[in-house]
PDB file of N, CA and C in Angstrom:
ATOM      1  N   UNK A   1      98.383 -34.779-213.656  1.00  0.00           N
ATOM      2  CA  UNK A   1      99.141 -35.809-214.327  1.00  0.00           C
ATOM      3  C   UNK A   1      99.048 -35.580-215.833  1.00  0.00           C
ATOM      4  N   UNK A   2     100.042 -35.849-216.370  1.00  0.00           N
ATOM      5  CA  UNK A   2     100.304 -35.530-218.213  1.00  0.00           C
ATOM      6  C   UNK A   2     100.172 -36.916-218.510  1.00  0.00           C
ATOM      7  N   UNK A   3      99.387 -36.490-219.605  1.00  0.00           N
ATOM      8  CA  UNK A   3      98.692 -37.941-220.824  1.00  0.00           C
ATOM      9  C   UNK A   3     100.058 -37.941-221.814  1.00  0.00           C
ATOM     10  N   UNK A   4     100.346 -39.230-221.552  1.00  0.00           N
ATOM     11  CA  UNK A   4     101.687 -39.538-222.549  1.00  0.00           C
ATOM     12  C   UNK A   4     100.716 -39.108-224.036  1.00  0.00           C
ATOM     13  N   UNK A   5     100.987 -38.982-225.092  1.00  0.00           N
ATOM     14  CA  UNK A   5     101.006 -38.668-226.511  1.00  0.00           C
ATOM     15  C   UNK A   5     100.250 -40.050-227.143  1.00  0.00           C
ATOM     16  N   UNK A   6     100.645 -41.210-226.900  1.00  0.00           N
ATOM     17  CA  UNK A   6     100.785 -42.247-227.454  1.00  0.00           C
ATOM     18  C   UNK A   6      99.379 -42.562-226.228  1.00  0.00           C
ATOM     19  N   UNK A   7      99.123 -42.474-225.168  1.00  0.00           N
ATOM     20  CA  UNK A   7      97.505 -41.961-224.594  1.00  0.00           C
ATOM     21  C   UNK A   7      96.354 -41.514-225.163  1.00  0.00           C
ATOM     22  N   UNK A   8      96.995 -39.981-225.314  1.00  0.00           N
ATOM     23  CA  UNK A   8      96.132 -39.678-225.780  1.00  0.00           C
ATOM     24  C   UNK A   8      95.493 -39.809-226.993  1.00  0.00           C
ATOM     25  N   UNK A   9      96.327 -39.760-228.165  1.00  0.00           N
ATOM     26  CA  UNK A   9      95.926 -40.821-229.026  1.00  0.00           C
ATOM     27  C   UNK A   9      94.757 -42.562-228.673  1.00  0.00           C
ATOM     28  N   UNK A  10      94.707 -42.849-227.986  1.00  0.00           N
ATOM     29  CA  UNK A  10      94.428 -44.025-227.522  1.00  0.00           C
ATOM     30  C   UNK A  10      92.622 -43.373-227.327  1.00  0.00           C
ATOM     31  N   UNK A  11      92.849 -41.686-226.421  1.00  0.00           N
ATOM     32  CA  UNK A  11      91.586 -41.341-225.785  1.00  0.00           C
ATOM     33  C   UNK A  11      91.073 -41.028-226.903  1.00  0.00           C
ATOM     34  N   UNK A  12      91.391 -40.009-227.844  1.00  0.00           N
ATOM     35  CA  UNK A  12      90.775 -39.469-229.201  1.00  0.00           C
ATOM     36  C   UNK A  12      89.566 -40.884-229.534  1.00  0.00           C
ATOM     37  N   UNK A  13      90.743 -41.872-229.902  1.00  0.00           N
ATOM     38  CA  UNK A  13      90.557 -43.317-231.310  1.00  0.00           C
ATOM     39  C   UNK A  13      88.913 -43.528-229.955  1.00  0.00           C
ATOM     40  N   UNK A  14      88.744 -43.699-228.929  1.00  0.00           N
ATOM     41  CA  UNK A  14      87.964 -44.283-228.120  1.00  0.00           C
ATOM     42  C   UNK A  14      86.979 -43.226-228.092  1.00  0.00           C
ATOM     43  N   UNK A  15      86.944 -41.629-227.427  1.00  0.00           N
ATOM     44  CA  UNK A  15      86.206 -40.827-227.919  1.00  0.00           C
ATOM     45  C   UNK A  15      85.361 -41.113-229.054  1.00  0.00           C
ATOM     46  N   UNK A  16      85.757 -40.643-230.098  1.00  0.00           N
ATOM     47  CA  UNK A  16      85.155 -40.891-231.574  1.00  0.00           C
ATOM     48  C   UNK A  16      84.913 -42.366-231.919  1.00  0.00           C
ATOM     49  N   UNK A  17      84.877 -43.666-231.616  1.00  0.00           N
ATOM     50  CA  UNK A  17      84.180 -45.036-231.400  1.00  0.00           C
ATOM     51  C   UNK A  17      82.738 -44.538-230.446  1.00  0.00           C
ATOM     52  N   UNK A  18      82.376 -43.926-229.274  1.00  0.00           N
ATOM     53  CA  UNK A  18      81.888 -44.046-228.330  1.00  0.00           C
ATOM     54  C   UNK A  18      80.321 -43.045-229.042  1.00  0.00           C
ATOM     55  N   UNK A  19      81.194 -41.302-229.465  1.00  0.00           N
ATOM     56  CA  UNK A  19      80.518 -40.941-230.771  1.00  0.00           C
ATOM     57  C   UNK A  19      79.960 -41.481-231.340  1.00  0.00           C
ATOM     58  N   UNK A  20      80.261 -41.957-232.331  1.00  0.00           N
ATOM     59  CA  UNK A  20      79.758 -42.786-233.755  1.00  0.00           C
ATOM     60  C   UNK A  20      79.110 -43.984-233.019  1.00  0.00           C
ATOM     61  N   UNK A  21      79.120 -44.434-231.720  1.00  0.00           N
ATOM     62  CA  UNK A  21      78.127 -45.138-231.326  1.00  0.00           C
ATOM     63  C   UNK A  21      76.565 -44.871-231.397  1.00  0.00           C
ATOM     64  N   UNK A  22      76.843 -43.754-230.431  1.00  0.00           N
ATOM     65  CA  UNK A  22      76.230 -42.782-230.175  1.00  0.00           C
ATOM     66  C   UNK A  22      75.253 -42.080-231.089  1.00  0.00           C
ATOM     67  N   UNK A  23      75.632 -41.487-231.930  1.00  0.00           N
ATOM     68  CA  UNK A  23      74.965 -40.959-232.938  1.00  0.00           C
ATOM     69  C   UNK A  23      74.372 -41.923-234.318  1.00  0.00           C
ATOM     70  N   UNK A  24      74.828 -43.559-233.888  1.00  0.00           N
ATOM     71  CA  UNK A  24      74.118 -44.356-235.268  1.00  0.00           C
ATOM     72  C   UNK A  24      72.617 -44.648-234.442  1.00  0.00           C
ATOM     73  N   UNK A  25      72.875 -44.587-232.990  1.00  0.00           N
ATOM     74  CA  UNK A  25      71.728 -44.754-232.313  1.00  0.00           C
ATOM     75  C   UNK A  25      70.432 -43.281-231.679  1.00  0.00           C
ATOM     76  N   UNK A  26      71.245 -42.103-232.968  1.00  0.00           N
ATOM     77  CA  UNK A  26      70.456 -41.310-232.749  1.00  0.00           C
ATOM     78  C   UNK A  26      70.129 -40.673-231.634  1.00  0.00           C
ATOM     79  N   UNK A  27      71.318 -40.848-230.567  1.00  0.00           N
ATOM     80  CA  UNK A  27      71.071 -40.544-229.376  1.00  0.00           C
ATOM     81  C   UNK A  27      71.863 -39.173-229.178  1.00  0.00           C
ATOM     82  N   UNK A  28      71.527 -38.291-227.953  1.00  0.00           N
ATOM     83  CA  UNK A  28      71.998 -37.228-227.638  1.00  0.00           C
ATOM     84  C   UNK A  28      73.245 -37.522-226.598  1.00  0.00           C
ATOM     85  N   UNK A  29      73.984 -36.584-225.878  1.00  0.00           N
ATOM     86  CA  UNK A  29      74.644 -36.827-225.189  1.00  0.00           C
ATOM     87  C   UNK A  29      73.579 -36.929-223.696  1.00  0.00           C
ATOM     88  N   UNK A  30      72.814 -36.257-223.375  1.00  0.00           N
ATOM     89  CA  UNK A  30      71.825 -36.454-222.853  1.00  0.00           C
ATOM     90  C   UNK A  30      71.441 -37.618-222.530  1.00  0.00           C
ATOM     91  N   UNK A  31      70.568 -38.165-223.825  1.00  0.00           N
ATOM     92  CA  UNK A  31      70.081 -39.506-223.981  1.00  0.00           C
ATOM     93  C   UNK A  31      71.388 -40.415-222.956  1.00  0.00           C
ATOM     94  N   UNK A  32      72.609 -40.159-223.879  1.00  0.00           N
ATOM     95  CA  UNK A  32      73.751 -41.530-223.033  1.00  0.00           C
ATOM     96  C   UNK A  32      73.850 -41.403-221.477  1.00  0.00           C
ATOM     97  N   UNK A  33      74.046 -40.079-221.202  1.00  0.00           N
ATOM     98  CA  UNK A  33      74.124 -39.899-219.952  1.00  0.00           C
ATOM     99  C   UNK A  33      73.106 -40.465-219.152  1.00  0.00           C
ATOM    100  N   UNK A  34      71.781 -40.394-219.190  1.00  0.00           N
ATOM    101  CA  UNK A  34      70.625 -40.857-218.726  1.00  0.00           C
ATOM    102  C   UNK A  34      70.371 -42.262-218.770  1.00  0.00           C
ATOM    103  N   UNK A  35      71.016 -42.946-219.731  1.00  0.00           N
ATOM    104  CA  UNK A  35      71.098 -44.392-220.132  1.00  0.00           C
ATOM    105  C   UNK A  35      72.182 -45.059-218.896  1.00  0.00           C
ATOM    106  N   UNK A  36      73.197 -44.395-218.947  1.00  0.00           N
ATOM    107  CA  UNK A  36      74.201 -44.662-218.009  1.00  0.00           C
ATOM    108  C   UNK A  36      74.766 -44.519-216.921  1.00  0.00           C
ATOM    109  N   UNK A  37      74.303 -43.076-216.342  1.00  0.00           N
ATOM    110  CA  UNK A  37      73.943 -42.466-215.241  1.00  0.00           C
ATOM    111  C   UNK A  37      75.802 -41.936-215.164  1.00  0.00           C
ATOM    112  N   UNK A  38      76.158 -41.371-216.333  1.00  0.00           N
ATOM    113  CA  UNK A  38      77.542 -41.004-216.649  1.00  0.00           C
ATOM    114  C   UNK A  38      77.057 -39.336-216.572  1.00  0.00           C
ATOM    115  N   UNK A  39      77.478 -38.747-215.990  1.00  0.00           N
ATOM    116  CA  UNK A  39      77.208 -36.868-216.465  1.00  0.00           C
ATOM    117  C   UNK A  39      77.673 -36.783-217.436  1.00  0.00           C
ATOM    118  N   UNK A  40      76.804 -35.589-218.068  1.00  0.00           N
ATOM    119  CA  UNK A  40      76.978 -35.317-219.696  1.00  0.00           C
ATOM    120  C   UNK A  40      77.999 -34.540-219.974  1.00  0.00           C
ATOM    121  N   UNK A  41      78.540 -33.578-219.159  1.00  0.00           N
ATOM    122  CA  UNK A  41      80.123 -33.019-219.067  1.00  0.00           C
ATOM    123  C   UNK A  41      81.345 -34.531-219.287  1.00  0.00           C
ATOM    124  N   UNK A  42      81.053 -35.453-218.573  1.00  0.00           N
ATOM    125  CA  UNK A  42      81.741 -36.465-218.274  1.00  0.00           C
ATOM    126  C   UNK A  42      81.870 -36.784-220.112  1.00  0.00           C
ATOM    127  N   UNK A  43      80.340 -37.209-220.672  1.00  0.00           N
ATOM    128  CA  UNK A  43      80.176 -38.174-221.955  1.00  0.00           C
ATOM    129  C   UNK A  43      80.741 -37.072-223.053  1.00  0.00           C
ATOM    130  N   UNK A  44      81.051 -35.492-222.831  1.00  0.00           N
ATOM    131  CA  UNK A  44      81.435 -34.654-223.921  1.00  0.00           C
ATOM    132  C   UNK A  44      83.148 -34.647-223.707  1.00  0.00           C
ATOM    133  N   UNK A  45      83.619 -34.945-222.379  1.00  0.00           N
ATOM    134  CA  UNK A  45      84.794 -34.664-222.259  1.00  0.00           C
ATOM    135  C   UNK A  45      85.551 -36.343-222.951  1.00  0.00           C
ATOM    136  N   UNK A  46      85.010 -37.315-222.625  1.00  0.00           N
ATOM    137  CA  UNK A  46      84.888 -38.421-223.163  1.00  0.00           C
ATOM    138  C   UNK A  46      85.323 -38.811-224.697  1.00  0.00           C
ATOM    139  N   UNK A  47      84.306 -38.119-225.237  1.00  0.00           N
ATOM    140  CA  UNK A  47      83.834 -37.944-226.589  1.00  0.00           C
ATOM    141  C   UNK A  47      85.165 -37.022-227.449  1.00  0.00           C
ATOM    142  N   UNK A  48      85.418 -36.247-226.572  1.00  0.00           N
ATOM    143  CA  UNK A  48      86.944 -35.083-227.230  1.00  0.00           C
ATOM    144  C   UNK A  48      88.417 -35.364-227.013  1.00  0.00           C
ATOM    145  N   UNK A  49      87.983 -36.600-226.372  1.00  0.00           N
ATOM    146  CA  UNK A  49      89.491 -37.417-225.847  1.00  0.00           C
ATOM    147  C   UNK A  49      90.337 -36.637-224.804  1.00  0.00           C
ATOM    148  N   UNK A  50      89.114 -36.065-223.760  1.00  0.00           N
ATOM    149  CA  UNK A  50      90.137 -35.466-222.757  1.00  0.00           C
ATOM    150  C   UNK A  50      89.966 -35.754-221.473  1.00  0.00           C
ATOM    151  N   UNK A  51      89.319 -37.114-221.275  1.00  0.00           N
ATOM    152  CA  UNK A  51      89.217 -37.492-220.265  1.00  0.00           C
ATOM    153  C   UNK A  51      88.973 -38.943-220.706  1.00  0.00           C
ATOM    154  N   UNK A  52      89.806 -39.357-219.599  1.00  0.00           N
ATOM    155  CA  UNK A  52      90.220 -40.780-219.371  1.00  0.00           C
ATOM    156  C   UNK A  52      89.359 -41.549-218.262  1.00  0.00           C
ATOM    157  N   UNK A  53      88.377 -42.548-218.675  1.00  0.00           N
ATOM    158  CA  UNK A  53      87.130 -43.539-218.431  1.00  0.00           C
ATOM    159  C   UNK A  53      87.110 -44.209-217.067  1.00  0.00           C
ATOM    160  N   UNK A  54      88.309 -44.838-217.399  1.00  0.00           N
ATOM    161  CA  UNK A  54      89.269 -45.814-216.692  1.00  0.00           C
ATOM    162  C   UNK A  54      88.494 -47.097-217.094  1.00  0.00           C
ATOM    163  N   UNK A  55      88.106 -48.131-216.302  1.00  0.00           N
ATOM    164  CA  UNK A  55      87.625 -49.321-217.250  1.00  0.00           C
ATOM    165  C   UNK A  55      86.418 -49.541-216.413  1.00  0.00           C
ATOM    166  N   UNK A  56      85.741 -49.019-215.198  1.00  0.00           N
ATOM    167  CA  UNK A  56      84.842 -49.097-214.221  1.00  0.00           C
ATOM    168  C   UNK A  56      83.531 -48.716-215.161  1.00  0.00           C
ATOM    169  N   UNK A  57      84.021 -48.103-216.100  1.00  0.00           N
ATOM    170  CA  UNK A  57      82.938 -47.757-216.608  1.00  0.00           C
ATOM    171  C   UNK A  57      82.478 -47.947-218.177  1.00  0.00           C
ATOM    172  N   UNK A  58      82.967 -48.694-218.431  1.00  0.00           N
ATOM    173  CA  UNK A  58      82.937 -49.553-220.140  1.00  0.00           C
ATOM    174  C   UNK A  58      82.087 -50.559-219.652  1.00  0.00           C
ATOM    175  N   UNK A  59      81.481 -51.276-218.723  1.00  0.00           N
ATOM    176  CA  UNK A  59      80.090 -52.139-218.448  1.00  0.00           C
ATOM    177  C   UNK A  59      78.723 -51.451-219.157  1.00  0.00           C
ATOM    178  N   UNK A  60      78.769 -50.262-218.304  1.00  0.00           N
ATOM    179  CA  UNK A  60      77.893 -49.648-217.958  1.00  0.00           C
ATOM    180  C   UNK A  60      77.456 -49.014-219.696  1.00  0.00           C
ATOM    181  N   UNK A  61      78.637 -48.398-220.697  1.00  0.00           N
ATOM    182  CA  UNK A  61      78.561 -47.853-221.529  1.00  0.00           C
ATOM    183  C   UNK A  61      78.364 -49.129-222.832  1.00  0.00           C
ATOM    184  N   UNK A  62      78.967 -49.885-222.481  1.00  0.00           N
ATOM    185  CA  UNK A  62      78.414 -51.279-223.480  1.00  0.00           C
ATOM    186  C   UNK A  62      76.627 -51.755-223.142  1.00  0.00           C
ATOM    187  N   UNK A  63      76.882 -51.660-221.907  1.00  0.00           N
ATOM    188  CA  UNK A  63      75.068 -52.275-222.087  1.00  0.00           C
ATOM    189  C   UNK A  63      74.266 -51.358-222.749  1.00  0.00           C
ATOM    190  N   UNK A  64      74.468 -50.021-222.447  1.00  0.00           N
ATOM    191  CA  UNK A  64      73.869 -49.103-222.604  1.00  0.00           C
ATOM    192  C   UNK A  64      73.653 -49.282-224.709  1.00  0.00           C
ATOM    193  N   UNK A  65      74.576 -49.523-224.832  1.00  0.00           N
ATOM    194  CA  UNK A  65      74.706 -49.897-226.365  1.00  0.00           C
ATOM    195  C   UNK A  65      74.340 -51.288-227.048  1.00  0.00           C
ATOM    196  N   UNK A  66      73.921 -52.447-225.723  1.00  0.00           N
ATOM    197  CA  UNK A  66      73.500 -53.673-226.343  1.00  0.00           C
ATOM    198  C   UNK A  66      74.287 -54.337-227.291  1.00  0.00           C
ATOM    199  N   UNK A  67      75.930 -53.941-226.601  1.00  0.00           N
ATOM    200  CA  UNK A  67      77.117 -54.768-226.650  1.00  0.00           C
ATOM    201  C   UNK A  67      78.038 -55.213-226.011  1.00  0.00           C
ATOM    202  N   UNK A  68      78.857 -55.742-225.949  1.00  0.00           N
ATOM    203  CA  UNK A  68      80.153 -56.463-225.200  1.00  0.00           C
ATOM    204  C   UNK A  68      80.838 -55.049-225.086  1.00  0.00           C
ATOM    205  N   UNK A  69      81.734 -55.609-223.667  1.00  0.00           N
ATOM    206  CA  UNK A  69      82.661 -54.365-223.814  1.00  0.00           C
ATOM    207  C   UNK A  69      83.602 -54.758-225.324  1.00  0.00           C
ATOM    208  N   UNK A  70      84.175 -55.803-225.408  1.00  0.00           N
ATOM    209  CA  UNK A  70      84.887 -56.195-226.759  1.00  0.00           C
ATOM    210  C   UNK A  70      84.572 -55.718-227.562  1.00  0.00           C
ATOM    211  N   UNK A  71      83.242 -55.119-227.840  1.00  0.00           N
ATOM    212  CA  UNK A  71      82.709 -54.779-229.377  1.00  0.00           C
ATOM    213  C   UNK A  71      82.623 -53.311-228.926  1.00  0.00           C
ATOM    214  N   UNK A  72      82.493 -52.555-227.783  1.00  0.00           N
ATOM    215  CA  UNK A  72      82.975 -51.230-227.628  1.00  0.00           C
ATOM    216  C   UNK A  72      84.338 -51.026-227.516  1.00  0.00           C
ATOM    217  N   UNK A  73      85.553 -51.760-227.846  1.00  0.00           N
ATOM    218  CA  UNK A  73      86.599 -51.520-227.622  1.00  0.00           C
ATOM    219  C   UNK A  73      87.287 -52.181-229.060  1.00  0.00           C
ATOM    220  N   UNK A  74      86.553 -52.224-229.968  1.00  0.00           N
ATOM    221  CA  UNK A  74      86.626 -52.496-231.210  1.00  0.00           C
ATOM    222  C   UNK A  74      87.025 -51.765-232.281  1.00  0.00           C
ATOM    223  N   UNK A  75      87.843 -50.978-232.081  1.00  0.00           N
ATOM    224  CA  UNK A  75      88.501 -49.709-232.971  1.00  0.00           C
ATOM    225  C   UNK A  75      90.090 -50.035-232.974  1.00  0.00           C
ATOM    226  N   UNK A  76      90.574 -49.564-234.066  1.00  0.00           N
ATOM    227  CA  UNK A  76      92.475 -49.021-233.891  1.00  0.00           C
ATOM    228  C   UNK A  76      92.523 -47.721-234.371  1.00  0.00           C
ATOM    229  N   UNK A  77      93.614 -47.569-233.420  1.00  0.00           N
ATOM    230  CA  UNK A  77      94.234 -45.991-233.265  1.00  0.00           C
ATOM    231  C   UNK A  77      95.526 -45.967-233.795  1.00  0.00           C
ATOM    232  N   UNK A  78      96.089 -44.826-234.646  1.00  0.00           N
ATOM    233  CA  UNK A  78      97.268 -44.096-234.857  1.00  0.00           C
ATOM    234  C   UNK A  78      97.718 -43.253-234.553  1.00  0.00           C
ATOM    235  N   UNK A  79      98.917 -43.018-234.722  1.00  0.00           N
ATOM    236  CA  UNK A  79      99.193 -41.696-234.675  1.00  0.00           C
ATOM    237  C   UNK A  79      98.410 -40.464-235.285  1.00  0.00           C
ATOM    238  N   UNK A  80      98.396 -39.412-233.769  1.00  0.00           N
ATOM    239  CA  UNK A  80      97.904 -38.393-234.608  1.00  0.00           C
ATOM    240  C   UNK A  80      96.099 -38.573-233.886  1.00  0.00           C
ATOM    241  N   UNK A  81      95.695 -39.843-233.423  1.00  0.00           N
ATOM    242  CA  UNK A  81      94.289 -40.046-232.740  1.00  0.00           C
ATOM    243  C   UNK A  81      93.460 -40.296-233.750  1.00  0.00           C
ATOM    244  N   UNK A  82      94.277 -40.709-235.498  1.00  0.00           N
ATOM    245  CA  UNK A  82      92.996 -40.933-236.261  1.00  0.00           C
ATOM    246  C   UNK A  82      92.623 -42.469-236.313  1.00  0.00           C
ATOM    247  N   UNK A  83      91.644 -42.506-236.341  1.00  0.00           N
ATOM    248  CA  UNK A  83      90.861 -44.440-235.951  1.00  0.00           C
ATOM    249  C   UNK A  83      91.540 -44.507-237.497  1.00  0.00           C
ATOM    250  N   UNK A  84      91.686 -45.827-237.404  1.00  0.00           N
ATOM    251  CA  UNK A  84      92.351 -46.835-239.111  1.00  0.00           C
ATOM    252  C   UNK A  84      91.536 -47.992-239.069  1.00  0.00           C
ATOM    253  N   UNK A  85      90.532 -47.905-238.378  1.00  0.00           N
ATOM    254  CA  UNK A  85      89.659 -49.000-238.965  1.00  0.00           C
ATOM    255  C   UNK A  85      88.642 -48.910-240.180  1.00  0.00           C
TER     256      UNK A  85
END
């Protein structure tokens, strides 16, 4: 299946939120994976905006962060996949 444009953009802006989570908490991809029981192929493909989450699994990645999913889904996206927040 092909990621509409206006998608993938969407995956990038969420990737790089999930990142910069990630790394203010000094954590590895490792570390998240183990936190979440997400494979670390899964949290890098994630992370590069080339794979799509679906929403089964934004619980799991918010607790893991000692937030709401709301506050992991707390970014805007543009064109192009660059965050404008």
């Amino acid at each position: 299946m092909r990621i509409d444009l206006r998608h993938k953009d969407f995956l990038i802006a969420f990737g790089q939120r999930l990142k910069a989570l990630r790394t203010q908490k000094g954590w590895s991809q490792y570390d998240l994976s183990y936190k979440t029981n997400i494979e670390r192929v899964s949290i890098i493909r994630i992370e590069k905006g080339e794979m799509n989450t679906g929403i089964a699994i934004l619980p799991e990645l918010a607790k893991a962060f000692d937030i709401s999913v709301s506050e992991l889904l707390d970014f805007e996206f543009g064109e192009g996949g660059e965050s404008e927040k």
